[in-house]
C-alpha atoms as a PDB file:
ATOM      1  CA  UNK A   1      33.428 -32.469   4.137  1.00  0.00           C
ATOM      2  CA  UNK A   2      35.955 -29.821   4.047  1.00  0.00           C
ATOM      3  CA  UNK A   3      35.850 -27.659   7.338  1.00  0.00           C
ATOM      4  CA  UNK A   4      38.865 -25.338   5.777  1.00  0.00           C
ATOM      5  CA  UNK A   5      38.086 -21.673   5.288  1.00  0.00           C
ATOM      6  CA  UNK A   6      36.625 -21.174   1.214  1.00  0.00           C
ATOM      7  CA  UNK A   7      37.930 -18.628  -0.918  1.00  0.00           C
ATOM      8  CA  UNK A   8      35.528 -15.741  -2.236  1.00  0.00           C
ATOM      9  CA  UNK A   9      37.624 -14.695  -5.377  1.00  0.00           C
ATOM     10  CA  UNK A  10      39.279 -16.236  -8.296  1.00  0.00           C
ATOM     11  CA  UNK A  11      37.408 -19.538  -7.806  1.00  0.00           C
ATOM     12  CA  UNK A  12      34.335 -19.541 -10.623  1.00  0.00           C
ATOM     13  CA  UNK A  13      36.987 -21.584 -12.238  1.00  0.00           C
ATOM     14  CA  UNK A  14      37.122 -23.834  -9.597  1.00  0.00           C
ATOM     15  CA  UNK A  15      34.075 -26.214  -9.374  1.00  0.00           C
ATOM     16  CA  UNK A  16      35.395 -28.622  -7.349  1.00  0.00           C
ATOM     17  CA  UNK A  17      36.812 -26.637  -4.469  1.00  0.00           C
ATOM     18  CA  UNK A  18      33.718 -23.726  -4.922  1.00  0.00           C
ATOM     19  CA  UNK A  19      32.073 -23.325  -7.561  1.00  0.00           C
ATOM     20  CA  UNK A  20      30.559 -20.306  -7.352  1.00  0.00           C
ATOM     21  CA  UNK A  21      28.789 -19.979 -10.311  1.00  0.00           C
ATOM     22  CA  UNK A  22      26.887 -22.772  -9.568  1.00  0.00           C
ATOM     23  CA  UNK A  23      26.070 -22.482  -5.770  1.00  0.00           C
ATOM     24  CA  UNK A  24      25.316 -18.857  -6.706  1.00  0.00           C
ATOM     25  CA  UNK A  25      22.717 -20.437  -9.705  1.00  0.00           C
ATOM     26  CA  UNK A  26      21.544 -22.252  -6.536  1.00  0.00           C
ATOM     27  CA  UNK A  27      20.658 -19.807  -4.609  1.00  0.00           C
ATOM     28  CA  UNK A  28      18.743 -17.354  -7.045  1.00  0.00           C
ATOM     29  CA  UNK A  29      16.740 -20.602  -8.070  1.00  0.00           C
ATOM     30  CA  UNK A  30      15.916 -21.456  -4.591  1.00  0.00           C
ATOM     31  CA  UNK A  31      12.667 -17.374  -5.461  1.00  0.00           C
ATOM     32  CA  UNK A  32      10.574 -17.897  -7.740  1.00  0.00           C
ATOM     33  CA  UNK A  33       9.471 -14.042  -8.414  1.00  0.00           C
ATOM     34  CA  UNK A  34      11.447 -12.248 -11.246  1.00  0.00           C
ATOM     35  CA  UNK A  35      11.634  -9.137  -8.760  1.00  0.00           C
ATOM     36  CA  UNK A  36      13.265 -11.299  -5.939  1.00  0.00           C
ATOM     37  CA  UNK A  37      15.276 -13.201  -8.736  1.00  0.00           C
ATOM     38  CA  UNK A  38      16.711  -9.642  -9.745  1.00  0.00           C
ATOM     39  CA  UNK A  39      17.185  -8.445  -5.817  1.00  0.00           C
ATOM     40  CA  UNK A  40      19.145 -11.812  -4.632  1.00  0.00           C
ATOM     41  CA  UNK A  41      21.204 -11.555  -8.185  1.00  0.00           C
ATOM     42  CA  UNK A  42      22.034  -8.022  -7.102  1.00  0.00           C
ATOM     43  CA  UNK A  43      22.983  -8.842  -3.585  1.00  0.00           C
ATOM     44  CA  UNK A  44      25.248 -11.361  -4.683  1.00  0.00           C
ATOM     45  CA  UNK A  45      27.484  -9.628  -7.311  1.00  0.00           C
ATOM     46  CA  UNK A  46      27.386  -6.749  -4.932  1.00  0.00           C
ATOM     47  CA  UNK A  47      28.920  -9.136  -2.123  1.00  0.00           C
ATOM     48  CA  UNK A  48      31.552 -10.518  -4.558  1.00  0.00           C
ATOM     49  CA  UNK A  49      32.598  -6.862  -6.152  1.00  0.00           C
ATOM     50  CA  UNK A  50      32.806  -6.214  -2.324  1.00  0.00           C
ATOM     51  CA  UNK A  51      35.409  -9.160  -1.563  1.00  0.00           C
ATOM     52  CA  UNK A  52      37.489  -8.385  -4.635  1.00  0.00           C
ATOM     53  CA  UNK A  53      38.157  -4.860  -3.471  1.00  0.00           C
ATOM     54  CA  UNK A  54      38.390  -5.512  -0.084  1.00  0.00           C
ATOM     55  CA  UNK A  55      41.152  -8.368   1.693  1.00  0.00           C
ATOM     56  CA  UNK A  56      38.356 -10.335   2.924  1.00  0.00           C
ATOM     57  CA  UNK A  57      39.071 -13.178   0.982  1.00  0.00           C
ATOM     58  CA  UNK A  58      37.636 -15.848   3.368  1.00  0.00           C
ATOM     59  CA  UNK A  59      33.958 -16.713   3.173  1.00  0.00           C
ATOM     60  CA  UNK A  60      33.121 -16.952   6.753  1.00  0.00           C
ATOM     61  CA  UNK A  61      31.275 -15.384  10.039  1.00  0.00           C
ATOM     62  CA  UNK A  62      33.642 -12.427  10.180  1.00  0.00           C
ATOM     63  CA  UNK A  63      33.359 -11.769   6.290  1.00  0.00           C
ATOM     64  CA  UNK A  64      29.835 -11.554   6.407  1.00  0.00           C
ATOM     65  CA  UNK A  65      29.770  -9.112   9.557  1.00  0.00           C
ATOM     66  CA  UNK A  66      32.810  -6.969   7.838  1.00  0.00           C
ATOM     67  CA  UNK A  67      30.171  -6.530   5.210  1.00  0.00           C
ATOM     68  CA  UNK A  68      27.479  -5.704   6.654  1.00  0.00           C
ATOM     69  CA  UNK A  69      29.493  -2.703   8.183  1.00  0.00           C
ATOM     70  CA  UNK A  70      30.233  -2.126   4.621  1.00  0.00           C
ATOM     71  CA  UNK A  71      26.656  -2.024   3.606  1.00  0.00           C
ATOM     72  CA  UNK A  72      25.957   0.327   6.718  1.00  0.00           C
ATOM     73  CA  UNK A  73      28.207   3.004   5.592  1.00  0.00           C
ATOM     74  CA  UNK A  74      26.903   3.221   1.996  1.00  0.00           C
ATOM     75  CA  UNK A  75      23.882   4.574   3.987  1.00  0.00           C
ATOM     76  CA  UNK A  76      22.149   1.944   2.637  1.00  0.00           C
ATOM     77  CA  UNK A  77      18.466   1.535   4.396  1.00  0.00           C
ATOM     78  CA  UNK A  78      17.919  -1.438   7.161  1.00  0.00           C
ATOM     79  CA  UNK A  79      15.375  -3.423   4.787  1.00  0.00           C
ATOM     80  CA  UNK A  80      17.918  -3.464   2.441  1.00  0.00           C
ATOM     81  CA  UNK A  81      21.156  -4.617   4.599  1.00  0.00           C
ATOM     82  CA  UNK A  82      18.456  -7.232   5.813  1.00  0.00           C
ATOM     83  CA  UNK A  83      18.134  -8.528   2.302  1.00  0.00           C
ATOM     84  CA  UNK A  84      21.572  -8.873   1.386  1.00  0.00           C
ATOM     85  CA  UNK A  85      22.297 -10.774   5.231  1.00  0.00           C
ATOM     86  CA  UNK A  86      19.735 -13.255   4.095  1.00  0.00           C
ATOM     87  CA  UNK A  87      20.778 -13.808   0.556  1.00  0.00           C
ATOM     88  CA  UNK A  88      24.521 -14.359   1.923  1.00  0.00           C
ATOM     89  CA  UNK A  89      22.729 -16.988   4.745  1.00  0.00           C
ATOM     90  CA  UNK A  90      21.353 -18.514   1.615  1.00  0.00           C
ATOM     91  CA  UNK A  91      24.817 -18.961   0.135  1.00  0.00           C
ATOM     92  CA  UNK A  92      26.340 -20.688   2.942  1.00  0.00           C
ATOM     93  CA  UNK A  93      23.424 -23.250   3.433  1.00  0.00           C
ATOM     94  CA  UNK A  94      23.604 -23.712  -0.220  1.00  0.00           C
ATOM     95  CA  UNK A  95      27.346 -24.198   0.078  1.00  0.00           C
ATOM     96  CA  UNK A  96      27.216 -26.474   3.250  1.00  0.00           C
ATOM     97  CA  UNK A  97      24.631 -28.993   1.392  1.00  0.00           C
ATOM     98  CA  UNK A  98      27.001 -29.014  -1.629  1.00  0.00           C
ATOM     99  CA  UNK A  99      30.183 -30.350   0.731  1.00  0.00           C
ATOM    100  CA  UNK A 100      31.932 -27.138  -0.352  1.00  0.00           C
ATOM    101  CA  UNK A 101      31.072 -25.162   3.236  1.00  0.00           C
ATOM    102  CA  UNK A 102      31.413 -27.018   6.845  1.00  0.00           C
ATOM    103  CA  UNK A 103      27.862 -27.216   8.879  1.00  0.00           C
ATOM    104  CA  UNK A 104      30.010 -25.163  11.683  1.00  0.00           C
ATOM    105  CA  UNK A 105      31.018 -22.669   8.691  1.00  0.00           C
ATOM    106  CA  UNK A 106      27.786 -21.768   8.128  1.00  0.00           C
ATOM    107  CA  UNK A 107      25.877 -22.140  11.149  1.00  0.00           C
ATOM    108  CA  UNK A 108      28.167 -19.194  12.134  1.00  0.00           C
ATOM    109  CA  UNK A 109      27.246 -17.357   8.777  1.00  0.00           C
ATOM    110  CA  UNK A 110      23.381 -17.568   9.974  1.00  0.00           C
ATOM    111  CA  UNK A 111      24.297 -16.484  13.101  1.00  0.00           C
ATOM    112  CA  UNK A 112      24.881 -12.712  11.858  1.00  0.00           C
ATOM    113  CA  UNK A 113      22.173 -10.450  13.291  1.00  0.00           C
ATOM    114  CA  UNK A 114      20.395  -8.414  10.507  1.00  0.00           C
ATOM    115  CA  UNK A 115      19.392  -4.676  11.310  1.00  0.00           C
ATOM    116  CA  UNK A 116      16.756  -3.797  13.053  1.00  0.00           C
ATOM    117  CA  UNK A 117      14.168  -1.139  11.630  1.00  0.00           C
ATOM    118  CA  UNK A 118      12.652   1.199  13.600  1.00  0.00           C
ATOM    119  CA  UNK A 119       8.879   1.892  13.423  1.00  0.00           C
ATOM    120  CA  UNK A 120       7.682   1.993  10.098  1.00  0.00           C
ATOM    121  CA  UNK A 121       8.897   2.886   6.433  1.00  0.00           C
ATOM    122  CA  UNK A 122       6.202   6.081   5.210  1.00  0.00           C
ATOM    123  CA  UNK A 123       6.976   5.253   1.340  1.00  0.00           C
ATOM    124  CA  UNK A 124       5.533   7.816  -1.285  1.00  0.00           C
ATOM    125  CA  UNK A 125       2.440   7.181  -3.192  1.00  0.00           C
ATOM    126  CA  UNK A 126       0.025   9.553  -4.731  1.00  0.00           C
ATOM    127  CA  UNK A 127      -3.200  12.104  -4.085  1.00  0.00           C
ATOM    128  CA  UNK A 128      -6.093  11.448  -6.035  1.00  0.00           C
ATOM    129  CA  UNK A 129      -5.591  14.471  -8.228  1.00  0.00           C
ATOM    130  CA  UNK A 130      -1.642  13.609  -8.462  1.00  0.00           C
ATOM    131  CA  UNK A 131      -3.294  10.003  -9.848  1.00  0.00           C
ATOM    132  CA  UNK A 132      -5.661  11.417 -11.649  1.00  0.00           C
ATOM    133  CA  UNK A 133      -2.891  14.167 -13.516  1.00  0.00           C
ATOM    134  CA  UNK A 134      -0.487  11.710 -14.304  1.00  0.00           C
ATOM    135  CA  UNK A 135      -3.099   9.079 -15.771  1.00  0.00           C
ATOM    136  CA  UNK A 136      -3.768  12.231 -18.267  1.00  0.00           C
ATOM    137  CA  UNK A 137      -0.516  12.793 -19.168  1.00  0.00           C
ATOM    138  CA  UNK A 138      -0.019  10.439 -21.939  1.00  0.00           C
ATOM    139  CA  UNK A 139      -1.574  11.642 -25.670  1.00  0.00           C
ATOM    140  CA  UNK A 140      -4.966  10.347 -26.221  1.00  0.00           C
ATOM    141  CA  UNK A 141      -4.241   9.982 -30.167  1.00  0.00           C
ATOM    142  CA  UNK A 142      -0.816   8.718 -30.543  1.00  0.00           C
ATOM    143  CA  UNK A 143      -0.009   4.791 -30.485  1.00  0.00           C
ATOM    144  CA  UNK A 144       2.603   5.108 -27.861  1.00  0.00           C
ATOM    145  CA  UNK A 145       0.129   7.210 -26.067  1.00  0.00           C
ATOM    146  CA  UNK A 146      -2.517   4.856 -25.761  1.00  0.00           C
ATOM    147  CA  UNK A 147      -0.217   2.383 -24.488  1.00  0.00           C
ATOM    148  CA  UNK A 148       1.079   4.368 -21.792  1.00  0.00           C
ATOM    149  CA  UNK A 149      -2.518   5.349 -20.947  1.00  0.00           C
ATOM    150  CA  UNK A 150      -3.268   1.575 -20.483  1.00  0.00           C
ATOM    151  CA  UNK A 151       0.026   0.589 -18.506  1.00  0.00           C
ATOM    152  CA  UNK A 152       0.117   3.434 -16.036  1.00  0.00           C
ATOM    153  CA  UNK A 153      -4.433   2.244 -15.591  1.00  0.00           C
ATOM    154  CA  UNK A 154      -2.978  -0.815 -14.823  1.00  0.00           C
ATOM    155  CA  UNK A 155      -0.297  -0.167 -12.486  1.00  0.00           C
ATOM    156  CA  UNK A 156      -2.383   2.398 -10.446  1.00  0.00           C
ATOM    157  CA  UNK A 157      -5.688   0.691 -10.651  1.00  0.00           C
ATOM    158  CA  UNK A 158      -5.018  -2.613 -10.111  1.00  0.00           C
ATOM    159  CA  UNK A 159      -1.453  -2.468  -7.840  1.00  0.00           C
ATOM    160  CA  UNK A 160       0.547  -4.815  -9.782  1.00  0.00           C
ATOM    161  CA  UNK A 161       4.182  -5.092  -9.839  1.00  0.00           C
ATOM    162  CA  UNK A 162       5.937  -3.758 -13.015  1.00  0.00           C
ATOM    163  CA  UNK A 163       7.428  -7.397 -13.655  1.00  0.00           C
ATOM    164  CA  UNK A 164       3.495  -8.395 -13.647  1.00  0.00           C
ATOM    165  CA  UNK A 165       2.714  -5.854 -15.855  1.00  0.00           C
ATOM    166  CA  UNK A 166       5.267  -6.595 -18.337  1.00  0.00           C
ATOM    167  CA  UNK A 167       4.812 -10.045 -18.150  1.00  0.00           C
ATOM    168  CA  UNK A 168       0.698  -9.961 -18.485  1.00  0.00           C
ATOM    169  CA  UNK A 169      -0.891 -11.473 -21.694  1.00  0.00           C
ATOM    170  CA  UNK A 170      -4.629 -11.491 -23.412  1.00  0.00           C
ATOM    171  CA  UNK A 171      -5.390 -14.446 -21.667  1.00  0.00           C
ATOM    172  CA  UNK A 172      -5.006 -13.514 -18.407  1.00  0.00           C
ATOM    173  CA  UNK A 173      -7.834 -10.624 -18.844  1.00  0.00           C
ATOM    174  CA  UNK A 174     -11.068 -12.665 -18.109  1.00  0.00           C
ATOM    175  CA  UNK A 175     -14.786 -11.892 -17.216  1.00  0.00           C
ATOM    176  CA  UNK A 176     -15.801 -13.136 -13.698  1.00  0.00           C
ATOM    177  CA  UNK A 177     -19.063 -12.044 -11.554  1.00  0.00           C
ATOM    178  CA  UNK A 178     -20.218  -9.703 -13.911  1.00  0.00           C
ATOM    179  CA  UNK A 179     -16.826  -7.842 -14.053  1.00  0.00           C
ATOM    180  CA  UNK A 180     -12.830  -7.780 -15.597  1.00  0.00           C
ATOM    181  CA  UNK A 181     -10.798  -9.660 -13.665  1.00  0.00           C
ATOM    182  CA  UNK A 182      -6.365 -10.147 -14.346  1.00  0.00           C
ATOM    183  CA  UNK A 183      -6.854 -13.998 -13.209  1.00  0.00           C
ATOM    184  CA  UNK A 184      -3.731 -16.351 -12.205  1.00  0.00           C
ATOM    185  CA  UNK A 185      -1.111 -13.811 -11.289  1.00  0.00           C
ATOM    186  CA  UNK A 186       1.888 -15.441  -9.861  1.00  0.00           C
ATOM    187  CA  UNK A 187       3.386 -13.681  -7.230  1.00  0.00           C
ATOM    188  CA  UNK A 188       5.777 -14.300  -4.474  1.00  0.00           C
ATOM    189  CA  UNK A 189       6.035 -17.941  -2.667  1.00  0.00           C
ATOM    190  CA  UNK A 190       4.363 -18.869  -5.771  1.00  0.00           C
ATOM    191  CA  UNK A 191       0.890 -17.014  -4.861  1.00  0.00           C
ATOM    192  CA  UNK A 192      -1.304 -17.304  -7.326  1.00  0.00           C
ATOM    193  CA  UNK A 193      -3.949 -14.234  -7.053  1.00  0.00           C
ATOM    194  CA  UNK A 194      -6.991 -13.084  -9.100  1.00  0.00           C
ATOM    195  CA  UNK A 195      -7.259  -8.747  -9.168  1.00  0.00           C
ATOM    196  CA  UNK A 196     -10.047  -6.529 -10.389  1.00  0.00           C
ATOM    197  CA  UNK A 197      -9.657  -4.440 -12.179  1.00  0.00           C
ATOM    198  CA  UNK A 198     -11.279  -1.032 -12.643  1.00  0.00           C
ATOM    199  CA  UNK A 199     -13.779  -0.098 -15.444  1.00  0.00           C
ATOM    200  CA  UNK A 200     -11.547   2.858 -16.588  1.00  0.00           C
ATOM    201  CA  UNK A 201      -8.507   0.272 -16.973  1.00  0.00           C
ATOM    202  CA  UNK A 202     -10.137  -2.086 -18.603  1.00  0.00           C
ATOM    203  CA  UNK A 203     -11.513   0.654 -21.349  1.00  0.00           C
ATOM    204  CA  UNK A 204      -7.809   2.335 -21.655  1.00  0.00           C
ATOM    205  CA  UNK A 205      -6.911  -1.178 -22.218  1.00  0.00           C
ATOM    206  CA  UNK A 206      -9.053  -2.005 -25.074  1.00  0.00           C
ATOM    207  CA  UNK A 207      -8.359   1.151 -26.837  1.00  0.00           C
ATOM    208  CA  UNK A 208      -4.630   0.485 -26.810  1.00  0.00           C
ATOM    209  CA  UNK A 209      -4.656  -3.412 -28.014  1.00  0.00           C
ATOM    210  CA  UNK A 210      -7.225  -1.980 -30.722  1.00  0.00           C
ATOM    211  CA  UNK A 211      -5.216   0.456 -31.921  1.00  0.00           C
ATOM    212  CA  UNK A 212      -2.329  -1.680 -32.269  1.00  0.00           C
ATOM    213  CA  UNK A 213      -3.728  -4.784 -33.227  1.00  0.00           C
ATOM    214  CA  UNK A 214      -3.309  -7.170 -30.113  1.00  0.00           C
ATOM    215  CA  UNK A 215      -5.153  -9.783 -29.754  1.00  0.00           C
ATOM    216  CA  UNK A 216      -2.820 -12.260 -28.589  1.00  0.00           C
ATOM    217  CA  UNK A 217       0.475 -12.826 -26.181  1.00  0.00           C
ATOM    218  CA  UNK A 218       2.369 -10.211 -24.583  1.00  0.00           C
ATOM    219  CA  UNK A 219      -0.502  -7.241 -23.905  1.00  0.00           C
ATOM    220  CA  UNK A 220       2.218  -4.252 -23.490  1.00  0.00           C
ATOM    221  CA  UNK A 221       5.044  -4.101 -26.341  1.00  0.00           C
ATOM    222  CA  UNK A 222       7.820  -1.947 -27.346  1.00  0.00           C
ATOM    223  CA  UNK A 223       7.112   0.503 -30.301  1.00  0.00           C
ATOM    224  CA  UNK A 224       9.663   1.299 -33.000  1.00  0.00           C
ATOM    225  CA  UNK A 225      10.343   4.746 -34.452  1.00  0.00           C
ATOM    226  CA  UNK A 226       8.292   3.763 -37.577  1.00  0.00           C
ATOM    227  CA  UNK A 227       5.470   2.707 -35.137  1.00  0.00           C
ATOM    228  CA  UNK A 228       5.732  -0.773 -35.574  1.00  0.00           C
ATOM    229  CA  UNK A 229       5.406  -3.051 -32.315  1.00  0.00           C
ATOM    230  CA  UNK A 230       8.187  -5.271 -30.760  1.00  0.00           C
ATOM    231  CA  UNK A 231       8.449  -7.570 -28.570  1.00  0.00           C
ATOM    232  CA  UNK A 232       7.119  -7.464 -24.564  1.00  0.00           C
ATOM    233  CA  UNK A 233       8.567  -4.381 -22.494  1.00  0.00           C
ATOM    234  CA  UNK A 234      11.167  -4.682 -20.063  1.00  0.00           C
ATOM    235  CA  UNK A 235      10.437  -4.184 -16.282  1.00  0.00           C
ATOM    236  CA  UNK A 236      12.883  -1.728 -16.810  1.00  0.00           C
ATOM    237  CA  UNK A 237      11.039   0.038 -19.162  1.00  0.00           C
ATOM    238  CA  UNK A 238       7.903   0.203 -17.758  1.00  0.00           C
ATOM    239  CA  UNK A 239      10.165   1.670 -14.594  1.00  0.00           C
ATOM    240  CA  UNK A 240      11.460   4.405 -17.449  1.00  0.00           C
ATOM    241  CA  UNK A 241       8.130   5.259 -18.098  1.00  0.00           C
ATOM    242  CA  UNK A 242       6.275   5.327 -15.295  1.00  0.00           C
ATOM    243  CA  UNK A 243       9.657   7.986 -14.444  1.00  0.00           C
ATOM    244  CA  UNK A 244       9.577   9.650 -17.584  1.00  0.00           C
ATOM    245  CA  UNK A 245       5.441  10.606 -17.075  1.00  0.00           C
ATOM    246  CA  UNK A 246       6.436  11.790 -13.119  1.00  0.00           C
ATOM    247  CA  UNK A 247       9.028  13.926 -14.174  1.00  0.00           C
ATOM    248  CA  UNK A 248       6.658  15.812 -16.237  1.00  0.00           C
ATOM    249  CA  UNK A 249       4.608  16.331 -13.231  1.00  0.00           C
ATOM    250  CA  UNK A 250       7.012  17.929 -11.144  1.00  0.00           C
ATOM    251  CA  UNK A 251       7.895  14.460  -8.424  1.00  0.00           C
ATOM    252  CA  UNK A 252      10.172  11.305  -8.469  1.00  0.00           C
ATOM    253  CA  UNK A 253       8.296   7.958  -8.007  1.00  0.00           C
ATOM    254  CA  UNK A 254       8.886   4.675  -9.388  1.00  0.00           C
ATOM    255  CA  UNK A 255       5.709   1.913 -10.443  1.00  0.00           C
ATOM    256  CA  UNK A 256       6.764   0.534  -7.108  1.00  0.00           C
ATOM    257  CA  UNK A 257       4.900   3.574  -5.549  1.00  0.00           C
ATOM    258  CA  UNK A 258       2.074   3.335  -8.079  1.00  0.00           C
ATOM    259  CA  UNK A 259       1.354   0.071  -6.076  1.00  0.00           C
ATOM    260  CA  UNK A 260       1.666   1.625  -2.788  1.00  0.00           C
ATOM    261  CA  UNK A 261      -0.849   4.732  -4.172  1.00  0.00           C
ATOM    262  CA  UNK A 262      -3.569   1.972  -5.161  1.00  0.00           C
ATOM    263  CA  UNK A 263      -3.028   0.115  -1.526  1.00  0.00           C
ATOM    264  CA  UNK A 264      -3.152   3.182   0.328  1.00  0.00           C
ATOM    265  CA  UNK A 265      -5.899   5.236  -1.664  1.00  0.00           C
ATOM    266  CA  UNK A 266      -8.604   1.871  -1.688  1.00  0.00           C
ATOM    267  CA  UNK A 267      -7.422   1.809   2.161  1.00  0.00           C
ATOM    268  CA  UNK A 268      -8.947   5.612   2.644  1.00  0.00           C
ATOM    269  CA  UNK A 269     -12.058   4.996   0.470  1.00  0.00           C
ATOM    270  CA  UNK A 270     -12.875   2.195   2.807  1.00  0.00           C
ATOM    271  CA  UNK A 271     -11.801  -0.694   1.112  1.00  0.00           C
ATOM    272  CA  UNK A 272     -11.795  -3.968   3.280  1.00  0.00           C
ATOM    273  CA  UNK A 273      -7.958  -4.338   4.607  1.00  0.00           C
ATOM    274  CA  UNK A 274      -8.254  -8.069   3.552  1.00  0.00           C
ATOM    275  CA  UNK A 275      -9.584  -7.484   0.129  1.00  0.00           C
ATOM    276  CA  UNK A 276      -6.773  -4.946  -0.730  1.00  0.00           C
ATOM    277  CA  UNK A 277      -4.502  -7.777   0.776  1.00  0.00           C
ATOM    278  CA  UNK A 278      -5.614 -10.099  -1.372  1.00  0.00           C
ATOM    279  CA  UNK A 279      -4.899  -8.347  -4.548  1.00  0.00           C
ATOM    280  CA  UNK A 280      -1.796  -7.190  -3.546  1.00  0.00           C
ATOM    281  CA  UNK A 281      -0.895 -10.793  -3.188  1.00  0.00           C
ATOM    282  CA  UNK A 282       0.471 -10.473   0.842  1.00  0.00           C
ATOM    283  CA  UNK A 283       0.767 -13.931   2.751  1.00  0.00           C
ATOM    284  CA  UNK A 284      -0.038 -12.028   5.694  1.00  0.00           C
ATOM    285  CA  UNK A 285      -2.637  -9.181   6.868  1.00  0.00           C
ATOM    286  CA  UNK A 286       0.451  -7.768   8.780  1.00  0.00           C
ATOM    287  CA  UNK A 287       2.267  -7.032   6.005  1.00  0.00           C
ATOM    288  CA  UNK A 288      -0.505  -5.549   4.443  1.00  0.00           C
ATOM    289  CA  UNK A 289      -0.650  -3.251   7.322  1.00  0.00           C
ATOM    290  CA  UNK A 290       3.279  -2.605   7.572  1.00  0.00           C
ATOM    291  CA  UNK A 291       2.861  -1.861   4.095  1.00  0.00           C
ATOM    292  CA  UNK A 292       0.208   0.772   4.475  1.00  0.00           C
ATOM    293  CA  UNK A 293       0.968   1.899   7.682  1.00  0.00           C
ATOM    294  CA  UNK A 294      -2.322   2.211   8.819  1.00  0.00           C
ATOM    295  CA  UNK A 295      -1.244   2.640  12.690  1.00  0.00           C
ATOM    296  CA  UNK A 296      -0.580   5.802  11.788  1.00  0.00           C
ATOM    297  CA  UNK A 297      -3.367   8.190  10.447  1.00  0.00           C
ATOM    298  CA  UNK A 298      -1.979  10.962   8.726  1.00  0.00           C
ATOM    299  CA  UNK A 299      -5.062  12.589   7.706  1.00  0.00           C
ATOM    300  CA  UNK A 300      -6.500  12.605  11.398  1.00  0.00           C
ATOM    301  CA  UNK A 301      -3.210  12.880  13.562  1.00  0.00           C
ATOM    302  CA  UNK A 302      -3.188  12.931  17.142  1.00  0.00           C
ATOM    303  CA  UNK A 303      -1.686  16.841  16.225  1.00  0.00           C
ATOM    304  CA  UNK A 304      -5.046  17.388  14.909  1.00  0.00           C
ATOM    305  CA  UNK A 305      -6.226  17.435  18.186  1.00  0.00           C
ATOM    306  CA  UNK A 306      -4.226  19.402  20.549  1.00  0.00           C
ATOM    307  CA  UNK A 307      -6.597  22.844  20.261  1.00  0.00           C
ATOM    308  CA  UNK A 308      -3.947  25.294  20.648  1.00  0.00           C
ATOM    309  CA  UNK A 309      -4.536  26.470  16.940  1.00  0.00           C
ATOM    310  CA  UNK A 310      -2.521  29.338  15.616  1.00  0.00           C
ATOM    311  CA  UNK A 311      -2.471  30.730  12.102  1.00  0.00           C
ATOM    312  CA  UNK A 312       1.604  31.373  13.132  1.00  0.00           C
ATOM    313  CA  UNK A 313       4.372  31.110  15.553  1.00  0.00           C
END
């Protein structure tokens, strides 16, 4: 095994000596989850843009930390630094079981110390009248607006990631205990979840595949100018929607915070933590909680309760 310093750049045309097309094919293989697919693909083309500009040209310990001081002042958040650390620790291991990296190489590379966050991330996500307004946004009578109707039900009642969404087909939309269920969702560490859905979904559902016909495959498509359907949306363009819709209402959100409304707003109407956990797909409670930040009560704060009220200061 080589233990000499490997170059960043100019080597995809170099398979024995890198290879970095094919280490970095190793490494986005090694998720499962489109989203995560997508994030580590990001952090690596961001790392090698990076090394192309910069005159670290040596894949090693010092690279990685000269990086992450890039990464830093971008004003870039901690989670996110985090992500790119571990994708790059990914990289190296991949590297040192190809022969291409030394074991000392990257032992060093794993060594780097991520970011650490500081209490907990608040997120956006929705009232129940913001919900409510933007769910009534989309025309009732138009094609396109009966699919909208039925994606943005789906996303807010049901908290599923847009890459589930646009992925979902007929056959995943089942009857179980009496009610609709989305069964075999794939998720993260290759989770496999069941989620209920609500009854208002379900019917904004069934009057959108009616109207266009659906009764097999992909359950959300494109639509043409002419009105006839394509093939399966894009994540992406459920994410332009779900903007498009917000903008109208006055506020900047992405379906990631449609999740985070459905987690937080089944949280305040008393939903057990471990049931919202469960259709959220979580490994862990703890996350669940991170995720909802339910330490902190922001409807009954502890400033609630000081009894010095004044109408002004």
């Amino acid at each position: 095994m080589s233990s000499a310093p490997v170059p960043i750049t100019s080597v995809s045309d170099q398979p024995p000596v890198w290879g970095w097309v094919r280490v970095r094919a190793l490494v986005i293989d090694s998720v499962s989850s489109p989203h995560s697919r997508r994030a580590y693909t990001t952090a690596l083309d961001d790392f090698r843009r990076w090394s192309e500009r910069s005159e670290s040209r040596i894949f090693n310990r010092e690279t990685v930390q000269q990086y992450r001081v890039h990464l830093e002042s971008r004003g870039v958040s901690a989670s996110t630094v985090n992500l790119h650390l571990t994708v790059l620790r990914k990289l190296a291991r991949e590297a040192s079981l190809n022969g291409i990296l030394s074991h000392e190489a990257a032992a060093k590379i794993n060594d780097v110390k991520g970011r650490r966050q500081q209490g907990a991330r608040l997120g956006t996500w929705l009232t129940p009248e913001q919900a409510r307004a933007l769910l009534d946004l989309p025309s009732r009578d138009s094609l396109r607006g009966k699919r909208d109707r039925a994606l943005l039900a789906f996303l807010l009642g049901c908290g599923l990631h847009r890459g589930e969404v646009a992925s979902l087909t007929g056959d995943r939309v089942n009857e179980r205990d009496g009610r609709w269920v989305i069964v075999g969702i794939e998720g993260k560490g290759n989770r496999v979840r069941n989620v209920p859905m609500p009854k208002w979904a379900k019917g904004s559902l069934d009057r959108w595949t009616q109207a266009a016909d659906i009764r097999s495959g992909k359950l959300f498509r494109a639509i043409a100018q002419n009105g006839k359907l394509g093939k399966g949306l894009s994540p992406q363009a459920v994410y332009l929607i779900v903007r498009g819709y917000a903008e109208q209402l006055g506020i900047t959100i992405a379906p990631h915070d449609l999740r985070r409304t459905f987690a937080k707003l089944a949280h305040r109407g008393h939903s057990p933590l471990e049931q919202i956990q469960m259709s959220l797909g979580h490994e862990s409670i703890l996350t669940t909680e991170r995720y909802l930040n339910v330490r902190q009560n922001l409807a009954d704060a502890p400033c609630d309760h000081l009894g010095i009220e004044r109408e002004s200061l």
